[in-house]
PDB file of N, CA and C in Angstrom:
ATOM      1  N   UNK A   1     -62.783  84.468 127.258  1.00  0.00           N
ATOM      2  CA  UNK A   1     -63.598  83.416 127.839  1.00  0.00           C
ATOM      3  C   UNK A   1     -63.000  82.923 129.169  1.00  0.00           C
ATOM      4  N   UNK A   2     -61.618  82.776 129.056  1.00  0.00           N
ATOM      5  CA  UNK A   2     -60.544  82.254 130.762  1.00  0.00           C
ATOM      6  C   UNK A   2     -60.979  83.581 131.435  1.00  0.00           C
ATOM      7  N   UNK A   3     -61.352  84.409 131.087  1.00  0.00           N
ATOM      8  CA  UNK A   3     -61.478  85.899 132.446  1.00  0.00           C
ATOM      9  C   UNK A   3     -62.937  85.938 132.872  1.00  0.00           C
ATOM     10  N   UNK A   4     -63.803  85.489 131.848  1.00  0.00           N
ATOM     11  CA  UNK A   4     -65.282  85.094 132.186  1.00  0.00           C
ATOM     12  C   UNK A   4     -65.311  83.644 133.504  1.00  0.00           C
ATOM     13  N   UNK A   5     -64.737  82.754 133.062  1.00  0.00           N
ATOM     14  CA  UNK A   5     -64.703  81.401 134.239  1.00  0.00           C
ATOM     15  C   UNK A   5     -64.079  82.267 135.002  1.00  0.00           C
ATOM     16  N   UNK A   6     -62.750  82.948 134.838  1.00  0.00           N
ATOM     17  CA  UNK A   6     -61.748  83.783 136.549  1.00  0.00           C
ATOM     18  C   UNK A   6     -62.910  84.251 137.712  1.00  0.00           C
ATOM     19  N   UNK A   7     -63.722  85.281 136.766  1.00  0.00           N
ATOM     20  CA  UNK A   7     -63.994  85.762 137.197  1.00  0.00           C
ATOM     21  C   UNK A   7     -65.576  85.043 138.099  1.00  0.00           C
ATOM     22  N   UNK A   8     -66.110  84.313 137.380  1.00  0.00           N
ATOM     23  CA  UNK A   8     -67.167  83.012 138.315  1.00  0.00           C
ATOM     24  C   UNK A   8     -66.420  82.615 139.351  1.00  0.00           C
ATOM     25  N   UNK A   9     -65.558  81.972 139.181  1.00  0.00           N
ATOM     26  CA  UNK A   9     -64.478  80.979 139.883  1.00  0.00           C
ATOM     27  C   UNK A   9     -63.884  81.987 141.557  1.00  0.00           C
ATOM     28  N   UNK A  10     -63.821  82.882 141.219  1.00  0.00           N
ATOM     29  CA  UNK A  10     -63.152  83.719 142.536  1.00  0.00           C
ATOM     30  C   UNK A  10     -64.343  84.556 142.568  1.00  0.00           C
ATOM     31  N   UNK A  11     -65.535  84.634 142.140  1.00  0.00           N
ATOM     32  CA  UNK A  11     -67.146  85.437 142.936  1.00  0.00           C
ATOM     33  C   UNK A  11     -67.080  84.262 143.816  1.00  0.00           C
ATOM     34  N   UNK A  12     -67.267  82.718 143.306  1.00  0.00           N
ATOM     35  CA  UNK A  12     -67.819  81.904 144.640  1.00  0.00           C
ATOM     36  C   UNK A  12     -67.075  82.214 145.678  1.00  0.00           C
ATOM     37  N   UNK A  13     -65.546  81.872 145.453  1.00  0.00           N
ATOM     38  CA  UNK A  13     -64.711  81.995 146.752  1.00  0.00           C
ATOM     39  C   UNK A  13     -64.828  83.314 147.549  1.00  0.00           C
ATOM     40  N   UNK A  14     -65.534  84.531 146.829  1.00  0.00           N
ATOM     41  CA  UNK A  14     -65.555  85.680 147.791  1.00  0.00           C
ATOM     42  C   UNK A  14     -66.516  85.430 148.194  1.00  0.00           C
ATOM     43  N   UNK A  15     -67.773  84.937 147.639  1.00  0.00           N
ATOM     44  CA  UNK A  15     -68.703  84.531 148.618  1.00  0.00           C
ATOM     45  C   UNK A  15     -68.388  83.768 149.990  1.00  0.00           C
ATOM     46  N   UNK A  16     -67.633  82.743 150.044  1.00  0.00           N
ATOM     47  CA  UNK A  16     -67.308  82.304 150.868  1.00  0.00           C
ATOM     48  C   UNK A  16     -66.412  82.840 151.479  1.00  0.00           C
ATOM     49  N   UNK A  17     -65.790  83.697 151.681  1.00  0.00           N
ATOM     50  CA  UNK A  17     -64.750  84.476 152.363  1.00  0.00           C
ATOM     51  C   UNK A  17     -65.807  85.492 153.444  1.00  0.00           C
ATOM     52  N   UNK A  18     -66.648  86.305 152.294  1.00  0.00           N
ATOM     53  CA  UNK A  18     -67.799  86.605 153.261  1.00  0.00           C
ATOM     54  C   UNK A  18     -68.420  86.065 154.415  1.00  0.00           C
ATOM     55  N   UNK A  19     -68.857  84.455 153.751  1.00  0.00           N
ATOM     56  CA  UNK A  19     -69.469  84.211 154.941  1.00  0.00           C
ATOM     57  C   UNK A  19     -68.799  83.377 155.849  1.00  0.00           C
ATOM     58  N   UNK A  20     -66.987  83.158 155.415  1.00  0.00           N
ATOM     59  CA  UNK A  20     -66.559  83.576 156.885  1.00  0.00           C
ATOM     60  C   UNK A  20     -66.113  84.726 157.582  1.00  0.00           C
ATOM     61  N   UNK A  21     -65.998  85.742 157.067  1.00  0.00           N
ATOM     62  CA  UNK A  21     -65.924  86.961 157.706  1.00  0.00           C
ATOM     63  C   UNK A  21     -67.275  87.167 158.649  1.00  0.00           C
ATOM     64  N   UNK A  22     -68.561  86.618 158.196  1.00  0.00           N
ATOM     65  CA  UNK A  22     -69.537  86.837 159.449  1.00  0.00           C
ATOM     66  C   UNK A  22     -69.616  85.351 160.489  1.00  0.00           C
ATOM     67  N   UNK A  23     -69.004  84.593 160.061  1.00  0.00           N
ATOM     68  CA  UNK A  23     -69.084  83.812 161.165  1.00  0.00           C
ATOM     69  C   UNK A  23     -67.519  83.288 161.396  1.00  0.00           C
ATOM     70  N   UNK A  24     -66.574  84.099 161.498  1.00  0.00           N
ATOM     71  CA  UNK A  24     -65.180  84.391 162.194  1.00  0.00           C
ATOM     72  C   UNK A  24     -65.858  84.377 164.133  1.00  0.00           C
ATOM     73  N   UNK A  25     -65.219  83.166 164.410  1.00  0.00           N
ATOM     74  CA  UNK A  25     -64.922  83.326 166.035  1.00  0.00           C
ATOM     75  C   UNK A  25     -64.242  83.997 166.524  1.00  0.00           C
ATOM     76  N   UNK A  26     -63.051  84.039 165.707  1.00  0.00           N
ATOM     77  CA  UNK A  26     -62.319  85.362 166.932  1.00  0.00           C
ATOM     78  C   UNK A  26     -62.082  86.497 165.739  1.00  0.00           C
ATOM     79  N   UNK A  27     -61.471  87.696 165.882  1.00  0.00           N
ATOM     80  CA  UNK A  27     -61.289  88.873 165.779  1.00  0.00           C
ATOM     81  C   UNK A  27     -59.643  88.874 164.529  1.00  0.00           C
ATOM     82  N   UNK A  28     -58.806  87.985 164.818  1.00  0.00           N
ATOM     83  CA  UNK A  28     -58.194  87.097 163.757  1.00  0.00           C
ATOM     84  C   UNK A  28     -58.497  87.104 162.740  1.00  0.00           C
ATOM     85  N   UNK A  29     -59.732  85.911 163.036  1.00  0.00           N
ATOM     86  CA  UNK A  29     -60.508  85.095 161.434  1.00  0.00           C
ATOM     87  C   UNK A  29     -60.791  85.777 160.704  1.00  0.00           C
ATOM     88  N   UNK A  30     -61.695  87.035 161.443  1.00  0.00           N
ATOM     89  CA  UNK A  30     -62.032  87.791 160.456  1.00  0.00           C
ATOM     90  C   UNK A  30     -61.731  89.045 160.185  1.00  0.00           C
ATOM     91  N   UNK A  31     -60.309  89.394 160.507  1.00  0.00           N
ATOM     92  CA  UNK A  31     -59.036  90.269 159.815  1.00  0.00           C
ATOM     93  C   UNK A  31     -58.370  89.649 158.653  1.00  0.00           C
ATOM     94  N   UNK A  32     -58.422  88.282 158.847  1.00  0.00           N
ATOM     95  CA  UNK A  32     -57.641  87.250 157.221  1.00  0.00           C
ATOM     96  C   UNK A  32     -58.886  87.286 156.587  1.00  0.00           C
ATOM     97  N   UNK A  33     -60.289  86.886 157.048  1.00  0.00           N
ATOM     98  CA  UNK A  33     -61.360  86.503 155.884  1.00  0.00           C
ATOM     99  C   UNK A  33     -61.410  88.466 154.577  1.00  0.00           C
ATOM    100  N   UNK A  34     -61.338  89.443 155.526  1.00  0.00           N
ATOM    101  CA  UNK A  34     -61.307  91.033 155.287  1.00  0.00           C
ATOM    102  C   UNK A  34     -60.436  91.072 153.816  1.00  0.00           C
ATOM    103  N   UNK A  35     -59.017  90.323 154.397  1.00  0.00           N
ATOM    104  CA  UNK A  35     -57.635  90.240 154.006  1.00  0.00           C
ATOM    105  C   UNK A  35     -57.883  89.506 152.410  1.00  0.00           C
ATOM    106  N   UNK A  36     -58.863  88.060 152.700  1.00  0.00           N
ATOM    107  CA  UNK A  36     -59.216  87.411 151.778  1.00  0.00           C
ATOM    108  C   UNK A  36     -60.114  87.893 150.758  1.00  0.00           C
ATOM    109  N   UNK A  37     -60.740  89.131 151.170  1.00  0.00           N
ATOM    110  CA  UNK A  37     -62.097  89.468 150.662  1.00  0.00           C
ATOM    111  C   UNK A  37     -61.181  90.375 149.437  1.00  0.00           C
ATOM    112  N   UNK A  38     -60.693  90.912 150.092  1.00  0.00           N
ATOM    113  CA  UNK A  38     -59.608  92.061 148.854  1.00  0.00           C
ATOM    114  C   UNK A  38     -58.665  91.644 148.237  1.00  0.00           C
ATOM    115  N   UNK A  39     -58.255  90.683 148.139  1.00  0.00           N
ATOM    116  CA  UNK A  39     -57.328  89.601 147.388  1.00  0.00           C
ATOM    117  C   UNK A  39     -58.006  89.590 146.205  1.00  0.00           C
ATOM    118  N   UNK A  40     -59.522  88.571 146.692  1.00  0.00           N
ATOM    119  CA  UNK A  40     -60.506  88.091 145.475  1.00  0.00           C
ATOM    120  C   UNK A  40     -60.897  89.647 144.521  1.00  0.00           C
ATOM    121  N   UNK A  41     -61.164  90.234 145.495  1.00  0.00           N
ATOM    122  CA  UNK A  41     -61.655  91.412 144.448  1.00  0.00           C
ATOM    123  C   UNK A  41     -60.738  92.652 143.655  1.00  0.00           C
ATOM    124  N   UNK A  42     -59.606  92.452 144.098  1.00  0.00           N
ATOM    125  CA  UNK A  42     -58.304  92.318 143.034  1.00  0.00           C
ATOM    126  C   UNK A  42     -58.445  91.838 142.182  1.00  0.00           C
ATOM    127  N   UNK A  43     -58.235  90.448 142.263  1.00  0.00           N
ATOM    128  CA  UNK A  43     -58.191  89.666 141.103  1.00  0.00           C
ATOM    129  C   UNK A  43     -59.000  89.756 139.841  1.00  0.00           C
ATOM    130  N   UNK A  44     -60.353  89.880 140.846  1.00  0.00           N
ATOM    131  CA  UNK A  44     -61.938  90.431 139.598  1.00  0.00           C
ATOM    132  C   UNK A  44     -61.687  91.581 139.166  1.00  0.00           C
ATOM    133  N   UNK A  45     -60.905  92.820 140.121  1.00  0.00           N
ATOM    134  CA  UNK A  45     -60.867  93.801 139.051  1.00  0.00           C
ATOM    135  C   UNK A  45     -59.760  93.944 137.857  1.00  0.00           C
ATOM    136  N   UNK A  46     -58.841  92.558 138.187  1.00  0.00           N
ATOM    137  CA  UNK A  46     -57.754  92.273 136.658  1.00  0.00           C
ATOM    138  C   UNK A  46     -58.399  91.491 135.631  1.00  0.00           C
ATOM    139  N   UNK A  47     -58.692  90.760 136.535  1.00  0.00           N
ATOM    140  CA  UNK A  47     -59.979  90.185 134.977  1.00  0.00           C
ATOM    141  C   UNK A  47     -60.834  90.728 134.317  1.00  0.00           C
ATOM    142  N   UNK A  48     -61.082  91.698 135.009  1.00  0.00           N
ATOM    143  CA  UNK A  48     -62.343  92.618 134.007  1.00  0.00           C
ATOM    144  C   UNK A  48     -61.230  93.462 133.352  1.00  0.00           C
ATOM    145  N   UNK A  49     -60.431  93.801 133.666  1.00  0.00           N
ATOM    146  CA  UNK A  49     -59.444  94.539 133.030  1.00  0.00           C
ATOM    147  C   UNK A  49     -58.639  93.739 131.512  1.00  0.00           C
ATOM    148  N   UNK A  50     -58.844  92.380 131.385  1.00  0.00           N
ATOM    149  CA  UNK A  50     -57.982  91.940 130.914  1.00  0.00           C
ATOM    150  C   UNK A  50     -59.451  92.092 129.779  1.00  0.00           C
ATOM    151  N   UNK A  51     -60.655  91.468 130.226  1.00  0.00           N
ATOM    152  CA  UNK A  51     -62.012  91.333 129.177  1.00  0.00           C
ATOM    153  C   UNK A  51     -62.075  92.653 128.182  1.00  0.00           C
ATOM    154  N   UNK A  52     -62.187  93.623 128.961  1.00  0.00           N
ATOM    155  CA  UNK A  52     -62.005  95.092 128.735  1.00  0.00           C
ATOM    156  C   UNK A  52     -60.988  95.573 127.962  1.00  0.00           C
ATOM    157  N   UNK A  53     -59.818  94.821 127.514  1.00  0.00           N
ATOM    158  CA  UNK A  53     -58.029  94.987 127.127  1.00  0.00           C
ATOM    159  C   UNK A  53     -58.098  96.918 127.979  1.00  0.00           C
ATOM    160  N   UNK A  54     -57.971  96.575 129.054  1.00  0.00           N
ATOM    161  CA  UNK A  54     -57.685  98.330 129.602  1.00  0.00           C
ATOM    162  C   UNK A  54     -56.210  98.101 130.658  1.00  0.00           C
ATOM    163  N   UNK A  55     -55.396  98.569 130.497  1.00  0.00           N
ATOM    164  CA  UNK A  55     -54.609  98.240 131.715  1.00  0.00           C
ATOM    165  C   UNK A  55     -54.930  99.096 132.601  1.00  0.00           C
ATOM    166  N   UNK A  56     -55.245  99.988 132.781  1.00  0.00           N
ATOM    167  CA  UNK A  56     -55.418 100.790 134.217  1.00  0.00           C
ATOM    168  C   UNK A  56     -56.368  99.782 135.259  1.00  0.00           C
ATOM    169  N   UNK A  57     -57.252  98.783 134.660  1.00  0.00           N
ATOM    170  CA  UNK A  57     -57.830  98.034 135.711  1.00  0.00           C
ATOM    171  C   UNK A  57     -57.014  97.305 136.731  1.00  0.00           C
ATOM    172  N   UNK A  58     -55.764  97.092 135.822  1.00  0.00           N
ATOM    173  CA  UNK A  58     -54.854  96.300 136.525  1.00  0.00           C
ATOM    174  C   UNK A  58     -53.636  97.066 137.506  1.00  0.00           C
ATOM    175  N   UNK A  59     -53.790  98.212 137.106  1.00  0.00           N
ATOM    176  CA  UNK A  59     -53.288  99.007 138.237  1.00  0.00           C
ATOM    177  C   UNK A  59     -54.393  99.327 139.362  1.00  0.00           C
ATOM    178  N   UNK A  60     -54.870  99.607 139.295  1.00  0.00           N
ATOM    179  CA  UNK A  60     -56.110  99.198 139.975  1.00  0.00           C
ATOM    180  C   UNK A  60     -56.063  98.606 141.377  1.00  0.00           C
ATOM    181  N   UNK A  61     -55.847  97.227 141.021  1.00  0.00           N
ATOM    182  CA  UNK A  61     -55.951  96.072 141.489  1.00  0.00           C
ATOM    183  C   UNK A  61     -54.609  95.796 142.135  1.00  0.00           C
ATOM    184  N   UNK A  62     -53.765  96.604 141.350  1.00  0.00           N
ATOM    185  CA  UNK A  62     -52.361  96.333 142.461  1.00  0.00           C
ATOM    186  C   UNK A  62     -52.476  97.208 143.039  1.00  0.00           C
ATOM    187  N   UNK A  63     -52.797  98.121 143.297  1.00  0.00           N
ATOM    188  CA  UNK A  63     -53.109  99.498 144.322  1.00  0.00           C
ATOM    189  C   UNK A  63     -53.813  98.918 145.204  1.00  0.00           C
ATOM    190  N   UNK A  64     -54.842  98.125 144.894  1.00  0.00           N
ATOM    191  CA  UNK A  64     -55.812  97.941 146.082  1.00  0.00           C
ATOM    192  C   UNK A  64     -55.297  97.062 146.692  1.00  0.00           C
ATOM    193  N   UNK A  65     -54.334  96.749 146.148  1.00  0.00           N
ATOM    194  CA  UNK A  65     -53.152  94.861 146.844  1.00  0.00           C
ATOM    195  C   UNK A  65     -52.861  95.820 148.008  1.00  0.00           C
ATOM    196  N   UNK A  66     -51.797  97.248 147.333  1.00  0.00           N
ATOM    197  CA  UNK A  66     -50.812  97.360 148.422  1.00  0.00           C
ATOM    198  C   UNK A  66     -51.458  97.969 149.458  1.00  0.00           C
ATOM    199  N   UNK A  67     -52.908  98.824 149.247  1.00  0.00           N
ATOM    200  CA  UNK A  67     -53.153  99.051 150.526  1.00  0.00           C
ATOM    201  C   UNK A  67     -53.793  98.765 151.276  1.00  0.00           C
ATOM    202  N   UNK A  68     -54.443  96.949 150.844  1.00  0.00           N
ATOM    203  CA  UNK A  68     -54.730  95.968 151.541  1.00  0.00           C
ATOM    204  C   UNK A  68     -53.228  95.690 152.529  1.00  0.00           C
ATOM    205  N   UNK A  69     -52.833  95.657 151.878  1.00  0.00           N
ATOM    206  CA  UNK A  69     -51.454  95.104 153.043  1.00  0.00           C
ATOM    207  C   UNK A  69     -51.151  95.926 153.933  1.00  0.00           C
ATOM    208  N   UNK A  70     -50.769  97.559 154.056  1.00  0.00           N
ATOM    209  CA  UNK A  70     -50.630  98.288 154.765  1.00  0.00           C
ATOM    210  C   UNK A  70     -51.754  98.652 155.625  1.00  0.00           C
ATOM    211  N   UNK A  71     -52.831  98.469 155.559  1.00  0.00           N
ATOM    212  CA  UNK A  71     -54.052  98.412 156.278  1.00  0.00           C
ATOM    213  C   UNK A  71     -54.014  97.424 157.385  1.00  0.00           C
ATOM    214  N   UNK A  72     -53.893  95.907 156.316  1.00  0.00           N
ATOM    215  CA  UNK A  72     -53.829  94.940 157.582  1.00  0.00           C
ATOM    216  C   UNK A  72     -52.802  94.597 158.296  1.00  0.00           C
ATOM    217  N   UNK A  73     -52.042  95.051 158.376  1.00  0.00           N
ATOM    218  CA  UNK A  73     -50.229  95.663 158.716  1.00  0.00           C
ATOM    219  C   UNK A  73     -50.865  95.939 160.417  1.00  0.00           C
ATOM    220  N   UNK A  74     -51.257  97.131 160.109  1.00  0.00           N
ATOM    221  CA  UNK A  74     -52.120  98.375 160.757  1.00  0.00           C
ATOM    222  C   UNK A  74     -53.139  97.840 161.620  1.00  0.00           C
ATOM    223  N   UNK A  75     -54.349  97.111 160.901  1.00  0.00           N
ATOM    224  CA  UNK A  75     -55.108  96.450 161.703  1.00  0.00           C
ATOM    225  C   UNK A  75     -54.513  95.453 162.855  1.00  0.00           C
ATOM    226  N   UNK A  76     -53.751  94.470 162.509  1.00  0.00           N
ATOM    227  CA  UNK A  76     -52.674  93.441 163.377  1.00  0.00           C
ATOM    228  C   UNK A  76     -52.083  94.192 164.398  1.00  0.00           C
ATOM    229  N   UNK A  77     -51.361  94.994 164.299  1.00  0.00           N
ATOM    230  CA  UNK A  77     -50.722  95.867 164.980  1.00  0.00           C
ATOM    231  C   UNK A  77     -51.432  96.485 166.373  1.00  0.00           C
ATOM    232  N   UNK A  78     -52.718  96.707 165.420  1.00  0.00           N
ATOM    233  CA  UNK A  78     -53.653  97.639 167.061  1.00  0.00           C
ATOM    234  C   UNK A  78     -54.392  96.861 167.480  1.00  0.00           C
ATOM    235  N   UNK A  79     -54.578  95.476 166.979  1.00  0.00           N
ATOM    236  CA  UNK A  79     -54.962  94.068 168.068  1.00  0.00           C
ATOM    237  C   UNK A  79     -53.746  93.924 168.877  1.00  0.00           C
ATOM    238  N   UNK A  80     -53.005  93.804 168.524  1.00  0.00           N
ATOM    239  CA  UNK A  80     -51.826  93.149 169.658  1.00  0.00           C
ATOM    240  C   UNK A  80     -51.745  94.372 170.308  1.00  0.00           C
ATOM    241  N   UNK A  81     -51.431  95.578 170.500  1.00  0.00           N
ATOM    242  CA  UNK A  81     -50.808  96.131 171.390  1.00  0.00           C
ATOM    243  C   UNK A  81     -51.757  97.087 172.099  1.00  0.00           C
ATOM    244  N   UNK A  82     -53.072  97.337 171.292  1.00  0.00           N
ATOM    245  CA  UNK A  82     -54.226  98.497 171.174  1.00  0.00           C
ATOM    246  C   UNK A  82     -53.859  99.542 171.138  1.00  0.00           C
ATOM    247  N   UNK A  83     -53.030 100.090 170.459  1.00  0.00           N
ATOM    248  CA  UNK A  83     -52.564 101.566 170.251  1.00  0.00           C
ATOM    249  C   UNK A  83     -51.802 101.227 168.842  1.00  0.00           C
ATOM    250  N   UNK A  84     -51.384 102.424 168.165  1.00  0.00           N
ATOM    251  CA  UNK A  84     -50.662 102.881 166.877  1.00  0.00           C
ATOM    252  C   UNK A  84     -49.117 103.482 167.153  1.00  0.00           C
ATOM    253  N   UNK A  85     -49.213 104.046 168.756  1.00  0.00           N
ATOM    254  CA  UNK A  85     -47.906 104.335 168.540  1.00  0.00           C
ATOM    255  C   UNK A  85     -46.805 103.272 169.244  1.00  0.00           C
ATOM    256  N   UNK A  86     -45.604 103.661 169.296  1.00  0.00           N
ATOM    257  CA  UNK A  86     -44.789 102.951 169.294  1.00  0.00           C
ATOM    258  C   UNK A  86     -44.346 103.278 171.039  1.00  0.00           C
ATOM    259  N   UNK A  87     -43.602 101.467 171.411  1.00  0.00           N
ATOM    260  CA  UNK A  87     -43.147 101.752 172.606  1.00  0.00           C
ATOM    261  C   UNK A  87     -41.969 102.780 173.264  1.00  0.00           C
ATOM    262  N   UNK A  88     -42.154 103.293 173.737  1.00  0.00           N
ATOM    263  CA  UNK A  88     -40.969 104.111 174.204  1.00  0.00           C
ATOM    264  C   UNK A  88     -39.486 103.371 175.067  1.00  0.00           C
ATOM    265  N   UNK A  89     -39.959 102.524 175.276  1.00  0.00           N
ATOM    266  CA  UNK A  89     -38.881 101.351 176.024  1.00  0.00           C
ATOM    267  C   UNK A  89     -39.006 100.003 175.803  1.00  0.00           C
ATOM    268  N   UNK A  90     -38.161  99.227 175.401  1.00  0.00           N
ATOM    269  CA  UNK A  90     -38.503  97.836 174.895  1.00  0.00           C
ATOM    270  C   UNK A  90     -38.439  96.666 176.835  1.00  0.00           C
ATOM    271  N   UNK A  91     -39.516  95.873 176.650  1.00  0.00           N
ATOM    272  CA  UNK A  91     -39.667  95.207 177.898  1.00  0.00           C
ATOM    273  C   UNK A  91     -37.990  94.266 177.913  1.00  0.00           C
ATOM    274  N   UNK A  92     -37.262  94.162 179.386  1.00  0.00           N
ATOM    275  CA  UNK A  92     -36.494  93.443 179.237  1.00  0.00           C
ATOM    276  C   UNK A  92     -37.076  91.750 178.975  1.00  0.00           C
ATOM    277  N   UNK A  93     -38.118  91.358 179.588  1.00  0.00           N
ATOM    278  CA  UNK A  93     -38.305  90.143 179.239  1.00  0.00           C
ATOM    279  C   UNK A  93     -38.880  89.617 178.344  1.00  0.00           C
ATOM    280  N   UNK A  94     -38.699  89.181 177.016  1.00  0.00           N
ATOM    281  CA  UNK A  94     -39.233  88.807 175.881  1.00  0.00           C
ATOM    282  C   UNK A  94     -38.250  88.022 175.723  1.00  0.00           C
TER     283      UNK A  94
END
């Protein structure tokens, strides 16, 4: 019954993560709202996992953690600099 409310309880908030991911002003907002969107739907896929008694849902869901993170690692990365590879000389002034 607690994974039935989980799982209500974090649909609204992805709803709302959505609709700031479409109304994100800058390019930022809506790399964290993205960030936020796969958090929540983690979580829903451990709760259905837990309703279900299956653990593989919950691997699952940590899989989709870590390559939420390495993604938006990735994404951050080619906003700031617009490229993937790496500098060949570090600037003296920083």
């Amino acid at each position: 019954m607690t994974a039935f409310a989980a799982i209500i309880g974090v649909g609204v908030a992805l709803l709302l993560c959505v609709a700031r991911l479409f109304a994100g002003p800058t390019l930022y907002d809506r790399t964290l709202a993205v960030n936020g969107v796969v958090i929540k739907l983690a979580i829903i896929v451990a709760a259905a996992g837990v309703i279900t008694e299956r653990a593989v849902f919950v691997d699952a869901g940590l899989g989709l953690l870590l390559a939420s993170v390495v993604v938006n690692v990735a994404v951050l990365k080619f906003f700031r600099s617009g490229t993937f590879q790496a500098p060949l000389a570090r600037s003296e002034d920083l």
